[in-house]
ModelCIF file with pLDDT and N, C-alpha, C, O atoms, coordinates in Angstrom:
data_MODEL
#
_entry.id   MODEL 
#
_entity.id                         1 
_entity.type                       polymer 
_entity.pdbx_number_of_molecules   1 
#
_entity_poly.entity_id                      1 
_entity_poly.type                           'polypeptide(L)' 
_entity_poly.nstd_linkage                   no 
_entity_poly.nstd_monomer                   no 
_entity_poly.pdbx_seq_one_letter_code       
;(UNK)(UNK)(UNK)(UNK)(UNK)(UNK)(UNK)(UNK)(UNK)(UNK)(UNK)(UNK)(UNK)(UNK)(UNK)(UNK)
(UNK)(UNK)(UNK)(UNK)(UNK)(UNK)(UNK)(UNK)(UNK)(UNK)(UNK)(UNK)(UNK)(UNK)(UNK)(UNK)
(UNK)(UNK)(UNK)(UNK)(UNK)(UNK)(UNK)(UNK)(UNK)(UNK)(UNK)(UNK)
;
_entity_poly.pdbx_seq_one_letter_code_can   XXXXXXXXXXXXXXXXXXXXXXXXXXXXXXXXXXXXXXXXXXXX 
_entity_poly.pdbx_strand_id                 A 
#
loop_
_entity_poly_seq.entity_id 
_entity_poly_seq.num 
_entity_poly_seq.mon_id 
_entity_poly_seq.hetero 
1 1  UNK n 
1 2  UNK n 
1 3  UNK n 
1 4  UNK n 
1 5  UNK n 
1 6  UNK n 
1 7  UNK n 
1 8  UNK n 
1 9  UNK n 
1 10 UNK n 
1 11 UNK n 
1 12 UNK n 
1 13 UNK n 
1 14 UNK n 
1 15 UNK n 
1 16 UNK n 
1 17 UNK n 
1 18 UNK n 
1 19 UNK n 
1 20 UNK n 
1 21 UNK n 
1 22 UNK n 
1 23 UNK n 
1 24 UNK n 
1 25 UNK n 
1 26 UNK n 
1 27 UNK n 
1 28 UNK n 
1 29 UNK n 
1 30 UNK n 
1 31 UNK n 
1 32 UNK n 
1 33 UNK n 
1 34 UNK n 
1 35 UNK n 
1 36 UNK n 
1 37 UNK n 
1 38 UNK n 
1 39 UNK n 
1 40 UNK n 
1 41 UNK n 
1 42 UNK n 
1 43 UNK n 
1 44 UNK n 
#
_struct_asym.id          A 
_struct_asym.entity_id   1 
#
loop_
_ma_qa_metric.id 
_ma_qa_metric.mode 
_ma_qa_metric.name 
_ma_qa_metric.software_group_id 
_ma_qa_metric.type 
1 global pLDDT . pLDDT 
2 local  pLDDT . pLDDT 
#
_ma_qa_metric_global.metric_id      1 
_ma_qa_metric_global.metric_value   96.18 
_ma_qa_metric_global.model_id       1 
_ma_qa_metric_global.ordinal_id     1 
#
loop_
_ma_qa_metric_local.label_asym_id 
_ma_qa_metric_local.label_comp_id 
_ma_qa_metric_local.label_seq_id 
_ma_qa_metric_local.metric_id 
_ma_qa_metric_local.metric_value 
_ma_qa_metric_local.model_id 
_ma_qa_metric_local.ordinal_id 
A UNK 1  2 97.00 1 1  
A UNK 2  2 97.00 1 2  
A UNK 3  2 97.00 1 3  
A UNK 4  2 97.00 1 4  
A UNK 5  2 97.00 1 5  
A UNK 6  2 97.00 1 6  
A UNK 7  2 94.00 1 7  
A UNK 8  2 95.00 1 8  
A UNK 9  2 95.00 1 9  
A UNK 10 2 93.00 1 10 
A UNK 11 2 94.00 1 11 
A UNK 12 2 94.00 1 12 
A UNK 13 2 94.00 1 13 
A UNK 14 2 96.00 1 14 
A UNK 15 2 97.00 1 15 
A UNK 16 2 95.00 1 16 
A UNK 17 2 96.00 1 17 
A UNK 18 2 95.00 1 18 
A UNK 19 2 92.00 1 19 
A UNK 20 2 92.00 1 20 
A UNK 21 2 93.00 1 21 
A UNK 22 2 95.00 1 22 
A UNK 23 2 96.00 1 23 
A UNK 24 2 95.00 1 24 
A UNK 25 2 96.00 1 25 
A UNK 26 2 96.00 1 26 
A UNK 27 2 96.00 1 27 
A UNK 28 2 96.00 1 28 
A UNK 29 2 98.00 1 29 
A UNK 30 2 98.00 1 30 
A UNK 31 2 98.00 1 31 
A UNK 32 2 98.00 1 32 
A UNK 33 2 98.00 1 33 
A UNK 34 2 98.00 1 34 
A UNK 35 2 98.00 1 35 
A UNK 36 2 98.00 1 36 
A UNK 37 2 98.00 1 37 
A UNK 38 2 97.00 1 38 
A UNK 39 2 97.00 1 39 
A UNK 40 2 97.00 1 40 
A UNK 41 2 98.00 1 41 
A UNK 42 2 98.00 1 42 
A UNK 43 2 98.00 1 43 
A UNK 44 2 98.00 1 44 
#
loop_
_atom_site.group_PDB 
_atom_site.id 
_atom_site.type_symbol 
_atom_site.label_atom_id 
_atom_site.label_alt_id 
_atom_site.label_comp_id 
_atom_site.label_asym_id 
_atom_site.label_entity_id 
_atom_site.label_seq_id 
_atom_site.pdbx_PDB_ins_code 
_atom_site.Cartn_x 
_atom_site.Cartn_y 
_atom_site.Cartn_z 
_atom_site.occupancy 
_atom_site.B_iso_or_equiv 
_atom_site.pdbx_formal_charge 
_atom_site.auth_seq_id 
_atom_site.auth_comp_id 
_atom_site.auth_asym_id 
_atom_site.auth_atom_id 
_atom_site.pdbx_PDB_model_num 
ATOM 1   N N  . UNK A 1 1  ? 0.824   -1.192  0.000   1.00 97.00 ? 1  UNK A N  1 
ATOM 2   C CA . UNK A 1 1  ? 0.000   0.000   0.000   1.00 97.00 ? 1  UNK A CA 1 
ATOM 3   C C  . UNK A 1 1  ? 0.861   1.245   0.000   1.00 97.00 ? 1  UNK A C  1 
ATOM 4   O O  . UNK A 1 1  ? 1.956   1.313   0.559   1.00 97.00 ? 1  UNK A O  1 
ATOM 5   N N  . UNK A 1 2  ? 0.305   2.179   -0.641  1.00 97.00 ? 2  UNK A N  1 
ATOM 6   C CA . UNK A 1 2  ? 0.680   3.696   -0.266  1.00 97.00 ? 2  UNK A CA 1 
ATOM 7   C C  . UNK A 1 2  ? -0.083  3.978   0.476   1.00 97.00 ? 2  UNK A C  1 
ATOM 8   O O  . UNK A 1 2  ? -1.272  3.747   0.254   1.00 97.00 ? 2  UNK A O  1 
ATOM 9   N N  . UNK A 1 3  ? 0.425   4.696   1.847   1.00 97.00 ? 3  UNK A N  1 
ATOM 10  C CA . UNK A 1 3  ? -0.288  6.147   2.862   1.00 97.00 ? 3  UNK A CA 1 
ATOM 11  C C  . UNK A 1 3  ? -0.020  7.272   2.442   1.00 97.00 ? 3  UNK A C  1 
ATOM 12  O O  . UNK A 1 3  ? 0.736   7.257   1.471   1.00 97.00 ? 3  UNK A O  1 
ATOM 13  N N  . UNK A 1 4  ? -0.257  7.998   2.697   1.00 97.00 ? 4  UNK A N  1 
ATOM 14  C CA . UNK A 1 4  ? 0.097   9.259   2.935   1.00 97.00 ? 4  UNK A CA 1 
ATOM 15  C C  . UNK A 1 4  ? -0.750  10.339  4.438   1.00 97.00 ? 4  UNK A C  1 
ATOM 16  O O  . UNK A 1 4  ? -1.954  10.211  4.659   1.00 97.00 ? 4  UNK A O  1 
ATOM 17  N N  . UNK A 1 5  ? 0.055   11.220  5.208   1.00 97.00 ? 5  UNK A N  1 
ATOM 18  C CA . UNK A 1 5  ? 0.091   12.050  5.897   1.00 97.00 ? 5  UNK A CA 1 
ATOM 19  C C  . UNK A 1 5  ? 0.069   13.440  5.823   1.00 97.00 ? 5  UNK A C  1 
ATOM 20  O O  . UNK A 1 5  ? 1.127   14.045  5.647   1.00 97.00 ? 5  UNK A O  1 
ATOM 21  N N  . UNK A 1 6  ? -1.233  14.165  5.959   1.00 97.00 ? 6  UNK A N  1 
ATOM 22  C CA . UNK A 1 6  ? -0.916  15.615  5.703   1.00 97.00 ? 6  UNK A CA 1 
ATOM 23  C C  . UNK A 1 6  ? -0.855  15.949  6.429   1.00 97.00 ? 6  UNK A C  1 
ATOM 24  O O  . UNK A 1 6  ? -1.230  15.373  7.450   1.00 97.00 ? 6  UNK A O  1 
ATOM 25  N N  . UNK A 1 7  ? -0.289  17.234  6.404   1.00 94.00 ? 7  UNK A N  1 
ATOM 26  C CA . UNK A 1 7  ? -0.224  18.318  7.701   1.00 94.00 ? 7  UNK A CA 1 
ATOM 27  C C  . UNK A 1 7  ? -1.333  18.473  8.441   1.00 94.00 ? 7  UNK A C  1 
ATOM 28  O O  . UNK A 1 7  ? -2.371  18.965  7.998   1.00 94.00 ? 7  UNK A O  1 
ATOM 29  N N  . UNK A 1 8  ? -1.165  18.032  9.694   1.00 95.00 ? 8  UNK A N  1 
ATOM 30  C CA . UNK A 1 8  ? -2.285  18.061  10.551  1.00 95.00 ? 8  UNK A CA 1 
ATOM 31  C C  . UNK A 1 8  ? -4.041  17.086  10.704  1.00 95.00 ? 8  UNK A C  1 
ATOM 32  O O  . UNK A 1 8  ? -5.074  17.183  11.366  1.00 95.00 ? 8  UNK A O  1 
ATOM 33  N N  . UNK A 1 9  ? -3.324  15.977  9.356   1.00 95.00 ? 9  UNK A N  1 
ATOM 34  C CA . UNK A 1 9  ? -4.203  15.148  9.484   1.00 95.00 ? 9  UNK A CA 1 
ATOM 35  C C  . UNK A 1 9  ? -3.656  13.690  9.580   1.00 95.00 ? 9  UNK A C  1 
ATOM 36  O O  . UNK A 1 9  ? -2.431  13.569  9.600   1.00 95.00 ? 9  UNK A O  1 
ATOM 37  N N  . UNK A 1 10 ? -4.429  12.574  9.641   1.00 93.00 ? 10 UNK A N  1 
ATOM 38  C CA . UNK A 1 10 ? -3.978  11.495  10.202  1.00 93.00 ? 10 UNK A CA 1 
ATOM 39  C C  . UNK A 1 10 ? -3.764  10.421  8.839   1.00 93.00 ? 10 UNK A C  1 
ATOM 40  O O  . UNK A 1 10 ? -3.800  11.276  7.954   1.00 93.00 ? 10 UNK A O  1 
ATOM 41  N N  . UNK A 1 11 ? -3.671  9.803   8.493   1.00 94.00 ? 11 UNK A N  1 
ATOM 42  C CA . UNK A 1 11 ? -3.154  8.632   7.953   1.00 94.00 ? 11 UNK A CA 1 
ATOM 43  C C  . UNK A 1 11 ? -4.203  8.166   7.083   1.00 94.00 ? 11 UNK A C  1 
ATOM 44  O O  . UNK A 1 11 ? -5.311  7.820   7.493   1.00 94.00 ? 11 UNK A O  1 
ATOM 45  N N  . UNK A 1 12 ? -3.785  8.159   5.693   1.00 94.00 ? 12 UNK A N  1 
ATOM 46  C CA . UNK A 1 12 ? -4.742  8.245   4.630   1.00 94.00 ? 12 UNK A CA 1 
ATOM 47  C C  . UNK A 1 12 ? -4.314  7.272   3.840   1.00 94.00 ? 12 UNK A C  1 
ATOM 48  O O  . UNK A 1 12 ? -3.169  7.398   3.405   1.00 94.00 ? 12 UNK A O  1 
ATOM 49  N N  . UNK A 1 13 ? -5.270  5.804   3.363   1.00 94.00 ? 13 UNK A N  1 
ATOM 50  C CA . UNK A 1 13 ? -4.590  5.117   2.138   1.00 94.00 ? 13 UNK A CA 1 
ATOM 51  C C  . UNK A 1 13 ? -4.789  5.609   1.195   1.00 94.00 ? 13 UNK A C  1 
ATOM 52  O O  . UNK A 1 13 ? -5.775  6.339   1.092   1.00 94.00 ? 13 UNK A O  1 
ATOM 53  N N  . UNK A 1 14 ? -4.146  5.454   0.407   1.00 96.00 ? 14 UNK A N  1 
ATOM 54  C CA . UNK A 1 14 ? -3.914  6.153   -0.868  1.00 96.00 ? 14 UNK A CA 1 
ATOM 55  C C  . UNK A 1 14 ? -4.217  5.290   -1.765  1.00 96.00 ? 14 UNK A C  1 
ATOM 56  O O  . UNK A 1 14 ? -5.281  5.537   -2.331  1.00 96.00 ? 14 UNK A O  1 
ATOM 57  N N  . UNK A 1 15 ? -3.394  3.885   -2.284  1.00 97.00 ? 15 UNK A N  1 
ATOM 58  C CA . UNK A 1 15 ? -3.830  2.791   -3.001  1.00 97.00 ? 15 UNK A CA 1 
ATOM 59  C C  . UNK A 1 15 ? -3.016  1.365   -2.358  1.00 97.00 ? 15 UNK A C  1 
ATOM 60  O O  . UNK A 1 15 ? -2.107  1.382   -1.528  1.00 97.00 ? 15 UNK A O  1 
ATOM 61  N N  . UNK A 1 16 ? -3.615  0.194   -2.985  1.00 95.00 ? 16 UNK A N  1 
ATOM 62  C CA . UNK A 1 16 ? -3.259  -0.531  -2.765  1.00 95.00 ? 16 UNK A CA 1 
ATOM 63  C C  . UNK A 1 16 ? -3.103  -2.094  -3.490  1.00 95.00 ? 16 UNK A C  1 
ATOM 64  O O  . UNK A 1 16 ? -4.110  -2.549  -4.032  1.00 95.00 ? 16 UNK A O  1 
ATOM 65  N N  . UNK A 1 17 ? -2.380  -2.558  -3.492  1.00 96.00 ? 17 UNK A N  1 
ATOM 66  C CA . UNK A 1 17 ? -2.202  -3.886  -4.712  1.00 96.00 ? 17 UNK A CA 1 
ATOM 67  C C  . UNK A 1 17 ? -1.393  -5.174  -3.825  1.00 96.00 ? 17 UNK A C  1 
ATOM 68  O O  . UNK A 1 17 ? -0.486  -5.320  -3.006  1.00 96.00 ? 17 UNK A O  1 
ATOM 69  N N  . UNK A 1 18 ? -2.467  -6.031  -4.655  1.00 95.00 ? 18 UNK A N  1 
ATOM 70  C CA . UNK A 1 18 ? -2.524  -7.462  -3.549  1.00 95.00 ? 18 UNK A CA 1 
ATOM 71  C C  . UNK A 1 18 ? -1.238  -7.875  -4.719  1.00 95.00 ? 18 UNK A C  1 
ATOM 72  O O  . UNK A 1 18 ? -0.568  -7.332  -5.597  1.00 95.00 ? 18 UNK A O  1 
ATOM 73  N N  . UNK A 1 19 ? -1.419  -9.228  -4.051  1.00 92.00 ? 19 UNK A N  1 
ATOM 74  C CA . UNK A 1 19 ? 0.132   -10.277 -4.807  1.00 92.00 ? 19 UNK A CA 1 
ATOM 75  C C  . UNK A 1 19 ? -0.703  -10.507 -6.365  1.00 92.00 ? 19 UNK A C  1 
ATOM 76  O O  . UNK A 1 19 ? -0.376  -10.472 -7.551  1.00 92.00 ? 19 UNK A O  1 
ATOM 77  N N  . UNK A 1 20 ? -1.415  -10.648 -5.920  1.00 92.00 ? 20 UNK A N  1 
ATOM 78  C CA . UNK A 1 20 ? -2.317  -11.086 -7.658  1.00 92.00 ? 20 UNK A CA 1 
ATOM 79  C C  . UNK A 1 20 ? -2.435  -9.739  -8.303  1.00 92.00 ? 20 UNK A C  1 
ATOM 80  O O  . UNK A 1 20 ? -3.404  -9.757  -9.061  1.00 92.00 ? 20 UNK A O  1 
ATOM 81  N N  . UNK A 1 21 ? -1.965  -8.837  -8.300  1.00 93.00 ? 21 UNK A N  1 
ATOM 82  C CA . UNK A 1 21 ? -1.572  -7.574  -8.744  1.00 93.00 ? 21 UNK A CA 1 
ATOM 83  C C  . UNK A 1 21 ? -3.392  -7.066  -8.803  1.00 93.00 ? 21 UNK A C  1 
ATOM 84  O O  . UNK A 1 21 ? -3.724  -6.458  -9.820  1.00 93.00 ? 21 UNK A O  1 
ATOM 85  N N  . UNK A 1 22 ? -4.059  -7.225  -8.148  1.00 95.00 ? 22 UNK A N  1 
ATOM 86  C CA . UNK A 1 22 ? -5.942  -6.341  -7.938  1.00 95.00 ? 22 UNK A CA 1 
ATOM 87  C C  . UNK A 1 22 ? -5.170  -5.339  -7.119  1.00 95.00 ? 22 UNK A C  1 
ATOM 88  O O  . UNK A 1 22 ? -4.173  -5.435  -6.403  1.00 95.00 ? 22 UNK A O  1 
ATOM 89  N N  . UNK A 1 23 ? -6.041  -4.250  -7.495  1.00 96.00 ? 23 UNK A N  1 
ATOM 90  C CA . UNK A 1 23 ? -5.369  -2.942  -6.710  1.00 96.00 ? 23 UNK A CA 1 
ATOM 91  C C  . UNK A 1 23 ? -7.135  -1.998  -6.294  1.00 96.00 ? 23 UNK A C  1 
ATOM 92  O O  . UNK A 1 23 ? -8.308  -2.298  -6.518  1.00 96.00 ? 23 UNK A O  1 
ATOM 93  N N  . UNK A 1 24 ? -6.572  -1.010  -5.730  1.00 95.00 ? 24 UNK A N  1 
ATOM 94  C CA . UNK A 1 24 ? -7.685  -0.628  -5.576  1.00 95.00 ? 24 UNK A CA 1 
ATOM 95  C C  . UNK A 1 24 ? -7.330  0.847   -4.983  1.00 95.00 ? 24 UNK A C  1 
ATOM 96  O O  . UNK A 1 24 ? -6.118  0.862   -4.767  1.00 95.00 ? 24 UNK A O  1 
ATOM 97  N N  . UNK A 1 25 ? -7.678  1.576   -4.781  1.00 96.00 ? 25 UNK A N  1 
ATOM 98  C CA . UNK A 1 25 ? -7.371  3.553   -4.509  1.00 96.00 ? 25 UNK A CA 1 
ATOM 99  C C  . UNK A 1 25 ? -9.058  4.313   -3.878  1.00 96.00 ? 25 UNK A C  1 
ATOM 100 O O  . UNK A 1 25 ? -10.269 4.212   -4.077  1.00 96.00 ? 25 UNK A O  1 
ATOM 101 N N  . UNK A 1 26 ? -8.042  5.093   -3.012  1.00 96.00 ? 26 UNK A N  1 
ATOM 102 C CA . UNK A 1 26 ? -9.256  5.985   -2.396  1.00 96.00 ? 26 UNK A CA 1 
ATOM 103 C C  . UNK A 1 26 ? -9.741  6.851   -3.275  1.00 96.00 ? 26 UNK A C  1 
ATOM 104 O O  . UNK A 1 26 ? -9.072  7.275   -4.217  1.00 96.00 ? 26 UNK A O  1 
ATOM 105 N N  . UNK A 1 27 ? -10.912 7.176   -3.048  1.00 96.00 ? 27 UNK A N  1 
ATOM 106 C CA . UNK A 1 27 ? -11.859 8.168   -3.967  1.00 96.00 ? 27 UNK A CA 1 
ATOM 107 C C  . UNK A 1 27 ? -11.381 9.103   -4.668  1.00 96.00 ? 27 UNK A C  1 
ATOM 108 O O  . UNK A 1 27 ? -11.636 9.482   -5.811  1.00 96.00 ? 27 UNK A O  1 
ATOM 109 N N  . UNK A 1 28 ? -10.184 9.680   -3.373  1.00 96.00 ? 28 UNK A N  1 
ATOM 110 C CA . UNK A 1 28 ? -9.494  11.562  -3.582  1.00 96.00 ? 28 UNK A CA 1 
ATOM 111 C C  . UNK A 1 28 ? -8.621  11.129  -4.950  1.00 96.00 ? 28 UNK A C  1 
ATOM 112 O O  . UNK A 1 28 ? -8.157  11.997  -5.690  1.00 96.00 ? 28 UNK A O  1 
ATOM 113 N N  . UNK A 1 29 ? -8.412  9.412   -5.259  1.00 98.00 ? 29 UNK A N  1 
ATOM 114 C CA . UNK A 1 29 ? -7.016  9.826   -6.216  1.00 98.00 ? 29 UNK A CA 1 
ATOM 115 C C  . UNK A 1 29 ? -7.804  8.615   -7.639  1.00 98.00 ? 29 UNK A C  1 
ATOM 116 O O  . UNK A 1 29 ? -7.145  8.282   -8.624  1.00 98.00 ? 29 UNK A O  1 
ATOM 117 N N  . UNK A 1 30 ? -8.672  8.341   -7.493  1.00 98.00 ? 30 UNK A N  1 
ATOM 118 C CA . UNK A 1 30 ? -9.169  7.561   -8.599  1.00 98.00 ? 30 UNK A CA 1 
ATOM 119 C C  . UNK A 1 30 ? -9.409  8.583   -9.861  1.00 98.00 ? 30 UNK A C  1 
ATOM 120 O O  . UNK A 1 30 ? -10.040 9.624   -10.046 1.00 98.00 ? 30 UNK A O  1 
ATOM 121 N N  . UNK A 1 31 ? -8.457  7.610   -10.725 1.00 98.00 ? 31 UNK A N  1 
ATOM 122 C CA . UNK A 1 31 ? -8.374  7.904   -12.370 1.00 98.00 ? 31 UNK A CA 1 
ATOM 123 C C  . UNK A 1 31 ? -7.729  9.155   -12.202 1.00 98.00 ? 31 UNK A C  1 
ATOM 124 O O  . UNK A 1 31 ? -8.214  10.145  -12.750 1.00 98.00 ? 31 UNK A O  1 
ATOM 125 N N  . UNK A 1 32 ? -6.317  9.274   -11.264 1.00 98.00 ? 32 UNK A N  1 
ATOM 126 C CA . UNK A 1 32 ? -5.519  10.349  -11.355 1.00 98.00 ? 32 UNK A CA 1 
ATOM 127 C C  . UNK A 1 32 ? -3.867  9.543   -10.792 1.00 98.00 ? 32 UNK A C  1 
ATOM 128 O O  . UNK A 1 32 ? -2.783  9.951   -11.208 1.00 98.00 ? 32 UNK A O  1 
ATOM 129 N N  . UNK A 1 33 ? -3.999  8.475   -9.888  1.00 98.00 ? 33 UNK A N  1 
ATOM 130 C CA . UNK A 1 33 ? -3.101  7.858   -9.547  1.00 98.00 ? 33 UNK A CA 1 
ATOM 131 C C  . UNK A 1 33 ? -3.205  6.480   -9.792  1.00 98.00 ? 33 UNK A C  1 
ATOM 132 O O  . UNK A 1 33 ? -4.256  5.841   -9.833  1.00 98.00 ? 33 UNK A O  1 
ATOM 133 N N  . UNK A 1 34 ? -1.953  6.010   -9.968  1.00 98.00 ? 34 UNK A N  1 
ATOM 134 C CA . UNK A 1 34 ? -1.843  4.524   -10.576 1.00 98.00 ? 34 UNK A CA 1 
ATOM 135 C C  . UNK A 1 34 ? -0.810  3.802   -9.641  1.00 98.00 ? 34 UNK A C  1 
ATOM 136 O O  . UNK A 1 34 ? 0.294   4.346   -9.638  1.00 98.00 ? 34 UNK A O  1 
ATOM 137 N N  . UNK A 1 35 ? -0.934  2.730   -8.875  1.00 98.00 ? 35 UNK A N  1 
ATOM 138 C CA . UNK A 1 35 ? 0.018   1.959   -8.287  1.00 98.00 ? 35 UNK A CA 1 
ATOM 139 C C  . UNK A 1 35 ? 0.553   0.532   -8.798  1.00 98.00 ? 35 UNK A C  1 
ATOM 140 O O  . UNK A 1 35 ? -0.262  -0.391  -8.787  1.00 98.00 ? 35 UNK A O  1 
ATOM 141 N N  . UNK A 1 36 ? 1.652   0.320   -9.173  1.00 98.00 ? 36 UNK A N  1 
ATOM 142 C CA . UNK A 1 36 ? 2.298   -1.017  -9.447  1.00 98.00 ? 36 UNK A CA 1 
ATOM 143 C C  . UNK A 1 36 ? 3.414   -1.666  -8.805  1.00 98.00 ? 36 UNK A C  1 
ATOM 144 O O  . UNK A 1 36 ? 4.100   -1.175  -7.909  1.00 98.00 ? 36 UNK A O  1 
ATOM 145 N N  . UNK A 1 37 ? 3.518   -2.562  -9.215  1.00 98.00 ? 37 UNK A N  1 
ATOM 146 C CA . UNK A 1 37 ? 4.467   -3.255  -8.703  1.00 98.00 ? 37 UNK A CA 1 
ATOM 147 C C  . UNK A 1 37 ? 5.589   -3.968  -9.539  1.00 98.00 ? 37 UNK A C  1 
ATOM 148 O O  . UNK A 1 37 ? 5.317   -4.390  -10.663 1.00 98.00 ? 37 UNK A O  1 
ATOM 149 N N  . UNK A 1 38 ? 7.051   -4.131  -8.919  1.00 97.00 ? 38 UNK A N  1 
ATOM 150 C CA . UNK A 1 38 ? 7.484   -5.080  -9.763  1.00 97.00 ? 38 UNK A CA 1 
ATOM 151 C C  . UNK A 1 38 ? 8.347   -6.105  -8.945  1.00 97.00 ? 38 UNK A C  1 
ATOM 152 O O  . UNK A 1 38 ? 9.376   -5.701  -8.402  1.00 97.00 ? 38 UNK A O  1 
ATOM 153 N N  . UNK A 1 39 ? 8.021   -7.221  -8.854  1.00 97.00 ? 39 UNK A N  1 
ATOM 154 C CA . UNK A 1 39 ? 7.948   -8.006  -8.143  1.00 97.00 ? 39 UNK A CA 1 
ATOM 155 C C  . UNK A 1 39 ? 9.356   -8.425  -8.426  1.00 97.00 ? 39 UNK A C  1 
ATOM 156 O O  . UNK A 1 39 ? 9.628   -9.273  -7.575  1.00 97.00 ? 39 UNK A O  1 
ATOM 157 N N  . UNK A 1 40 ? 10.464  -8.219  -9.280  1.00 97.00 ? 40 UNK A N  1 
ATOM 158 C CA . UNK A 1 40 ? 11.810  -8.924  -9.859  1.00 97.00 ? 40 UNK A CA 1 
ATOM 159 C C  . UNK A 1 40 ? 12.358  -8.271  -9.532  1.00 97.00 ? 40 UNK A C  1 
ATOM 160 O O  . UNK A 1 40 ? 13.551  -8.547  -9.656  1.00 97.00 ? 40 UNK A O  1 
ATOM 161 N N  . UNK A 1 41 ? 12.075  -7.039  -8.926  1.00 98.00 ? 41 UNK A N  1 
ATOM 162 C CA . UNK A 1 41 ? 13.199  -5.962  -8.489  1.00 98.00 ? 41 UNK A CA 1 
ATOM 163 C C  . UNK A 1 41 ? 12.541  -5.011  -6.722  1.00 98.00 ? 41 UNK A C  1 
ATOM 164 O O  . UNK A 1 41 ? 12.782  -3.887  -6.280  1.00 98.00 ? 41 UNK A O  1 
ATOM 165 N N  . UNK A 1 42 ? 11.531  -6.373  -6.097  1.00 98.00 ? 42 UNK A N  1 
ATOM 166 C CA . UNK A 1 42 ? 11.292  -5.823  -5.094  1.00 98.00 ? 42 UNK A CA 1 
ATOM 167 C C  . UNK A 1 42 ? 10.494  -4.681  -4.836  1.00 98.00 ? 42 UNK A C  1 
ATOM 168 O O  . UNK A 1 42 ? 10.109  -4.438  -3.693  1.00 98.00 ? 42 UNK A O  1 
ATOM 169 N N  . UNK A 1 43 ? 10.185  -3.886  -5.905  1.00 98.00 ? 43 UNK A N  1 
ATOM 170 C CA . UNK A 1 43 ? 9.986   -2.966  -5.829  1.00 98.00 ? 43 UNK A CA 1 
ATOM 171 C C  . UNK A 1 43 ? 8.232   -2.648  -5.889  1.00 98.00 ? 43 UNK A C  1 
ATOM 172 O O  . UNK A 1 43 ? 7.455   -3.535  -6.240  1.00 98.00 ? 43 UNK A O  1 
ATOM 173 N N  . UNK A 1 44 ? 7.725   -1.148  -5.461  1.00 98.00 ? 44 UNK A N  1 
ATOM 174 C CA . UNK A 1 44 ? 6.389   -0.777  -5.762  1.00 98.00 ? 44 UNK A CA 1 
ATOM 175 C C  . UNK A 1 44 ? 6.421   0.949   -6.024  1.00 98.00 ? 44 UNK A C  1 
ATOM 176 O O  . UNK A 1 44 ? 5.385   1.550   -6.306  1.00 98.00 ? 44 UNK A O  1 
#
């Protein structure tokens, strides 16, 4: 998952993507943010 933290507010998911690469994103960032993964280099 991505969080994110704003100033003066508390702890917000942002998006998130299972092992079967299904993902899914909060309202504030749908069809503006995209999350992936790459699983050969550890990385997200």
């Amino acid at each position: 998952s991505w969080l994110r933290q704003a100033p003066g507010k508390g702890l917000e998911r942002v998006a998130d993507i299972m092992n079967d690469d299904r993902t899914d994103y909060a309202d504030s960032v749908k069809g503006r943010f995209t999350i992936s993964r790459d699983n050969a280099k550890n990385a997200l």
